[in-house]
C-alpha atoms as a PDB file:
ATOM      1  CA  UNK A   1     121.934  76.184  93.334  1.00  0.00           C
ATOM      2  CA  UNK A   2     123.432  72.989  92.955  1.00  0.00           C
ATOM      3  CA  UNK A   3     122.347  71.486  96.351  1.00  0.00           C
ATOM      4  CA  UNK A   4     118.774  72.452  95.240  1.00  0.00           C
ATOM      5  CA  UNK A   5     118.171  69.592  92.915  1.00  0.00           C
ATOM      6  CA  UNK A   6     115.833  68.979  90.282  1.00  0.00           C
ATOM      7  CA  UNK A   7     112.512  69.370  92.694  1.00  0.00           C
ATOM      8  CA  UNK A   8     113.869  72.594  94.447  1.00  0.00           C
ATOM      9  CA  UNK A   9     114.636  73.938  90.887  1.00  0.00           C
ATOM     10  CA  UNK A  10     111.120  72.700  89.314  1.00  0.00           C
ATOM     11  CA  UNK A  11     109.353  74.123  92.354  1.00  0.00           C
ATOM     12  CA  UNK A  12     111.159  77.174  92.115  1.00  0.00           C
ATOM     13  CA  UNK A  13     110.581  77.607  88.104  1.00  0.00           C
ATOM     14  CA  UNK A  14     106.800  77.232  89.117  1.00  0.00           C
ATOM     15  CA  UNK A  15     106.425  79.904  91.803  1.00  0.00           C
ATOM     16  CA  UNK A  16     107.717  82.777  89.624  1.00  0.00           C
ATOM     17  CA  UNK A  17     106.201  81.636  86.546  1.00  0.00           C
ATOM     18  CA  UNK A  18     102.621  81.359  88.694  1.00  0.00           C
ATOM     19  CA  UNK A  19     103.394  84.822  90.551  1.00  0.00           C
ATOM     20  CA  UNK A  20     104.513  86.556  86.719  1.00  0.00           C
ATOM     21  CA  UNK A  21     101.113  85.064  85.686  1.00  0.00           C
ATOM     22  CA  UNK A  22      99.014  86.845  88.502  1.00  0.00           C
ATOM     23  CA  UNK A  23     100.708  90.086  88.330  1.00  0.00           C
ATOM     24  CA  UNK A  24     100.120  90.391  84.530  1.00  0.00           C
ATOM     25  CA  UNK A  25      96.623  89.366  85.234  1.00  0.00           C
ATOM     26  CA  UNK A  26      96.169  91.658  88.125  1.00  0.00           C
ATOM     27  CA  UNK A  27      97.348  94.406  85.866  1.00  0.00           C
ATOM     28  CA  UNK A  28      95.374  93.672  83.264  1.00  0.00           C
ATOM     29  CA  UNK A  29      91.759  93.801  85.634  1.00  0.00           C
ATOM     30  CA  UNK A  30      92.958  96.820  86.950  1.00  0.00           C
ATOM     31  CA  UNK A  31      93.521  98.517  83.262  1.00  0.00           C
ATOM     32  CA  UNK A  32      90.323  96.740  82.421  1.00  0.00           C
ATOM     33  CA  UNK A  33      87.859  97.498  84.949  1.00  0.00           C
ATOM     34  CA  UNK A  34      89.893 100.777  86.546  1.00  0.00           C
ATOM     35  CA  UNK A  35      88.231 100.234  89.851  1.00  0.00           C
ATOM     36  CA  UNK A  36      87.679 103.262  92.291  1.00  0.00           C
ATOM     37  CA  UNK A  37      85.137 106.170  91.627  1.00  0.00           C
ATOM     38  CA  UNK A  38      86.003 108.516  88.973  1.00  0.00           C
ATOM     39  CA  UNK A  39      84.167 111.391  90.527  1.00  0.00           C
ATOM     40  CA  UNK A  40      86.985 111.502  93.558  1.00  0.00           C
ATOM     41  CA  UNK A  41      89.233 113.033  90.928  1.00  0.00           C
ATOM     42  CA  UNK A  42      87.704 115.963  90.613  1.00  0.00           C
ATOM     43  CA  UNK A  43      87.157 116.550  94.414  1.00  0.00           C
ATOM     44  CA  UNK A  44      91.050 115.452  94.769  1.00  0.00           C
ATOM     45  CA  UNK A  45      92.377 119.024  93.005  1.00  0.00           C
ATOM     46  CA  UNK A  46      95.062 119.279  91.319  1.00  0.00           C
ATOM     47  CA  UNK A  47      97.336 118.182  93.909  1.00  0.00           C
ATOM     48  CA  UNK A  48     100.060 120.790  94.847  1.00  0.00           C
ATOM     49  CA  UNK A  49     100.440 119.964  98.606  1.00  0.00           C
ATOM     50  CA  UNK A  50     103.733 118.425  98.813  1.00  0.00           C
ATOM     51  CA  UNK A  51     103.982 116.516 101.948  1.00  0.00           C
ATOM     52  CA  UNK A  52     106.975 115.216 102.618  1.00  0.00           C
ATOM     53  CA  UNK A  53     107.909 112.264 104.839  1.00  0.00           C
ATOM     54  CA  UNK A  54     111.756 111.297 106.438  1.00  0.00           C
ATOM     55  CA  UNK A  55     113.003 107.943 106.856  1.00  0.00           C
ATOM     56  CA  UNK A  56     113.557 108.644 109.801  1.00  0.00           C
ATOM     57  CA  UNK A  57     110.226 110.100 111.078  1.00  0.00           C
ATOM     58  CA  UNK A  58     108.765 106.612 109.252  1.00  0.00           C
ATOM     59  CA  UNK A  59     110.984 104.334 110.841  1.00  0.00           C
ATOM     60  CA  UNK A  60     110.045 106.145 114.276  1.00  0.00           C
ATOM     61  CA  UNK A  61     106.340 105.473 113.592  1.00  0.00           C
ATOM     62  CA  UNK A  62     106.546 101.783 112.403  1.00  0.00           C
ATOM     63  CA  UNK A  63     108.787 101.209 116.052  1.00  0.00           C
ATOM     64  CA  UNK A  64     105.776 103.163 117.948  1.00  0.00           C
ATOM     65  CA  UNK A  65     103.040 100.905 116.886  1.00  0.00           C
ATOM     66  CA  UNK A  66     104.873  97.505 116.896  1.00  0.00           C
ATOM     67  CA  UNK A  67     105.502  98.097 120.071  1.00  0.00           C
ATOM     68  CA  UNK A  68     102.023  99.443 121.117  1.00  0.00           C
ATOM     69  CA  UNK A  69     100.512  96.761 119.545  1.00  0.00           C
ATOM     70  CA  UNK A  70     102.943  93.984 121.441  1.00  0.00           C
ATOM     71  CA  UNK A  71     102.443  95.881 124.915  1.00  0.00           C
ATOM     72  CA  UNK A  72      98.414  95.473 123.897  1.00  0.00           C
ATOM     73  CA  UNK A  73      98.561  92.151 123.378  1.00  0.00           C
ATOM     74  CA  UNK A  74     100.816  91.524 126.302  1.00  0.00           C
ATOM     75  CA  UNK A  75      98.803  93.351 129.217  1.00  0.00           C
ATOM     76  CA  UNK A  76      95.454  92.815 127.938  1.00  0.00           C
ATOM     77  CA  UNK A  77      93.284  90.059 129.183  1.00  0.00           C
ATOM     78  CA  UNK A  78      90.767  88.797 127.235  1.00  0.00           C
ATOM     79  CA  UNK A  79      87.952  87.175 128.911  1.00  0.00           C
ATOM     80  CA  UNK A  80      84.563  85.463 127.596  1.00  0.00           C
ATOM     81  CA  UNK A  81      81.526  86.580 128.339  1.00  0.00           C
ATOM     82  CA  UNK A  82      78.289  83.515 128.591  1.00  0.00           C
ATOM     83  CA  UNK A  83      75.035  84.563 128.052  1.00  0.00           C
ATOM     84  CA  UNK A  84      71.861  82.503 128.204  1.00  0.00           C
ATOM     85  CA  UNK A  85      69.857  82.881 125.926  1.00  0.00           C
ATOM     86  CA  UNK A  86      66.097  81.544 125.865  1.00  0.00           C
ATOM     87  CA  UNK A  87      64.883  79.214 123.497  1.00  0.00           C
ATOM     88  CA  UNK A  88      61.394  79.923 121.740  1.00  0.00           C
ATOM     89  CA  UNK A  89      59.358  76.977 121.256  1.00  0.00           C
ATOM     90  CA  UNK A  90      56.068  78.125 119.523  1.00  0.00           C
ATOM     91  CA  UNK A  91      53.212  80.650 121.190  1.00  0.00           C
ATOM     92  CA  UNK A  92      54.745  82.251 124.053  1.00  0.00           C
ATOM     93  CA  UNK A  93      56.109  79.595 125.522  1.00  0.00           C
ATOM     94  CA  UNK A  94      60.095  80.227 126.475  1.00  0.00           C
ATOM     95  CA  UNK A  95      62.490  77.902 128.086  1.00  0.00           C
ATOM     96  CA  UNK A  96      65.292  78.545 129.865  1.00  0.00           C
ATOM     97  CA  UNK A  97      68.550  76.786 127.606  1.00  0.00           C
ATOM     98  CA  UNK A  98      71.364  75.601 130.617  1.00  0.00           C
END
């Protein structure tokens, strides 16, 4: 901590006190305005369904779409399509934009 000096200290002092601030504000809009429809309760049930998910069967899926996503990106080609469009100058007059 000691190679931090007085800035790195200061600026670290100010992100947790700013981030402590917006948590206890973002709790207290949440307690405040409880936001979400109340009526979904009721449709939820009482919620005996106990699913159940393994690390391991988690860790599988978050490898799956990483990768998906990366061999997306990677094969894909994206290309721009140009359209013309025509300009409308008053009546029915039209012309051609180039």
């Amino acid at each position: 901590m000691g190679s931090f000096g007085r800035i790195g200290m200061r600026a670290l002092a100010y992100y947790f006190t700013t981030t402590c601030c917006a948590v206890v504000i973002g709790i207290c809009c949440v307690l405040t305005i409880h936001p979400g429809d109340p009526s979904i309760k009721g449709k939820l049930g009482a919620g005996e369904e106990d699913t159940r998910v393994l690390t391991i069967d988690a860790f599988l899926d978050l490898i799956r779409f990483v990768t998906r996503d990366f061999f997306a990106f990677v094969f894909v080609r994206m290309y721009t399509f140009v359209r013309y469009m025509h300009r409308i100058t008053g009546g029915n007059q039209a012309i051609p934009i180039r």
